[in-house]
N, C-alpha and C. Protein backbone atom coordinates (compact mmCIF):
# COMPACT_ATOMS: atom_id res chain seq x y z
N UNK A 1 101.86 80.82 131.48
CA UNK A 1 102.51 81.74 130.56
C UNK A 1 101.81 81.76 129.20
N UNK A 2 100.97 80.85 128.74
CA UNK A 2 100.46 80.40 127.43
C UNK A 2 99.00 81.55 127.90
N UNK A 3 98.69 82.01 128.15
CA UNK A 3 97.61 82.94 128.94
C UNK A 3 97.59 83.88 128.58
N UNK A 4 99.00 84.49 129.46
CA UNK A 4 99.45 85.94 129.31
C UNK A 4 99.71 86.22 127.71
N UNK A 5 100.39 85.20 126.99
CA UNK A 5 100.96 85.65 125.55
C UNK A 5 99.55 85.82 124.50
N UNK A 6 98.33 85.31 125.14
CA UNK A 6 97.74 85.02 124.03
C UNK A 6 96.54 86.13 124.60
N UNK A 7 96.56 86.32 125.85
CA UNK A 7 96.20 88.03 126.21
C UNK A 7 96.61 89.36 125.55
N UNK A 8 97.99 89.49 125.26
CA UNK A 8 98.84 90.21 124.61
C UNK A 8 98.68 90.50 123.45
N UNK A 9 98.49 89.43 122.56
CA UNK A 9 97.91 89.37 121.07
C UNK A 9 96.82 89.82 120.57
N UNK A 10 95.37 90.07 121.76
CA UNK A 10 94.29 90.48 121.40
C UNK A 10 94.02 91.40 122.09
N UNK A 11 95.05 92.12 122.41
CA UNK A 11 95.22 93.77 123.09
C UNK A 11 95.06 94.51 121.85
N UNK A 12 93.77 95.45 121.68
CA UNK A 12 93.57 96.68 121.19
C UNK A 12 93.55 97.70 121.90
N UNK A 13 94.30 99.09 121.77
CA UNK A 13 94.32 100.18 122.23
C UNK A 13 93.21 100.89 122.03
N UNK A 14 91.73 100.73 121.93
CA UNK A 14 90.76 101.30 121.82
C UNK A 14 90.98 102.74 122.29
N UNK A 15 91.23 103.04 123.19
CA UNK A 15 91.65 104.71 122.99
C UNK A 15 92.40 105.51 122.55
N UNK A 16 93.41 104.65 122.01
CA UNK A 16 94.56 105.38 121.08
C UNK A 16 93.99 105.54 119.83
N UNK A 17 93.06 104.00 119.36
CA UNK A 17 92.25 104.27 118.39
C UNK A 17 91.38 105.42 117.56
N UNK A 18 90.28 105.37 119.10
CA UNK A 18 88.83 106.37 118.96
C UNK A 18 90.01 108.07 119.01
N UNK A 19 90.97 107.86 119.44
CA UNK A 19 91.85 109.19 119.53
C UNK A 19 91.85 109.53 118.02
N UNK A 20 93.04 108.81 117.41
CA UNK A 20 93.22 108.79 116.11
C UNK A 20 92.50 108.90 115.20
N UNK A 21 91.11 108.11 114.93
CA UNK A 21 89.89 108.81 114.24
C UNK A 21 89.26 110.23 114.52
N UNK A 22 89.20 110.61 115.73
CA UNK A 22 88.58 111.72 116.00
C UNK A 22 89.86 112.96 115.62
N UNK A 23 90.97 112.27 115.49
CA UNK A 23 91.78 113.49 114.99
C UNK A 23 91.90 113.38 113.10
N UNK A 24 91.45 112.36 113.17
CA UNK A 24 91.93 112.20 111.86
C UNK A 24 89.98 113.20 110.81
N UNK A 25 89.38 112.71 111.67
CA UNK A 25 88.13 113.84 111.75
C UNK A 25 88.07 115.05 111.48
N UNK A 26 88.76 115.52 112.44
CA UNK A 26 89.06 116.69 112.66
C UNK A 26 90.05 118.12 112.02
N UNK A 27 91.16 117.07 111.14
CA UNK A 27 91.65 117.34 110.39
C UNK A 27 90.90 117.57 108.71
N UNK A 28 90.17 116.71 108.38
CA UNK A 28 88.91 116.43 107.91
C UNK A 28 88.24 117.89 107.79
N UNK A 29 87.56 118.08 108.71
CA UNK A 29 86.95 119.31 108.87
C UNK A 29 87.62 120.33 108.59
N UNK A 30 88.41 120.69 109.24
CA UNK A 30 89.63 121.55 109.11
C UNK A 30 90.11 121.78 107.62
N UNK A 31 90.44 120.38 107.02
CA UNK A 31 90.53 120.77 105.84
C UNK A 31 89.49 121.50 104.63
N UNK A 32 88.48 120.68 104.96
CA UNK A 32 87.34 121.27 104.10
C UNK A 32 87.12 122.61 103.99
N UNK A 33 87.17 123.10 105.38
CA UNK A 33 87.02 124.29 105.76
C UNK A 33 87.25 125.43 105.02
N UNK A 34 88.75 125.14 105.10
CA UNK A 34 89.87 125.88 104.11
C UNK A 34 89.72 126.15 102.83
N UNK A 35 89.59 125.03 102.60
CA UNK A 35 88.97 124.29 101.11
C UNK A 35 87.63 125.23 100.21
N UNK A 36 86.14 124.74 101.25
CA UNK A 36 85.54 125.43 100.62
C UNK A 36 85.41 127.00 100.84
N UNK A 37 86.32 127.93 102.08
CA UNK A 37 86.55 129.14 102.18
C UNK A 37 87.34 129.53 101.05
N UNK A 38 88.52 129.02 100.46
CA UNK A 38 89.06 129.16 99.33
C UNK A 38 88.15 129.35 98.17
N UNK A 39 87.49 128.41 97.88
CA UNK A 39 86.50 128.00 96.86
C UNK A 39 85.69 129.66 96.29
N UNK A 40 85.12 129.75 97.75
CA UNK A 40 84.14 130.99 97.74
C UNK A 40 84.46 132.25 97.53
N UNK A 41 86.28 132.53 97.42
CA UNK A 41 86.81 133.49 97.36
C UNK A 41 87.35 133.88 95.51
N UNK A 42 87.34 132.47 94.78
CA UNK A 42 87.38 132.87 93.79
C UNK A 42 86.16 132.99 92.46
């Protein structure tokens, strides 16, 4: 049982992760986007 608990503890979700950056990216972009399309309009 001393195994399993200490398996548990050094569980990273690496794909929930690389998910979350690539959205958090993406939003990123997205924003800029906006951003410097705004920019260019005034």
């Amino acid at each position: 049982m001393g195994n399993e608990e200490q398996d548990t503890e050094e569980f990273t979700p690496k794909g929930a992760v690389a998910f979350f950056i690539v959205l958090m990216v993406f939003f990123l972009i997205t924003w800029f986007a906006f951003y410097f399309e705004l920019l260019s309009r005034a």
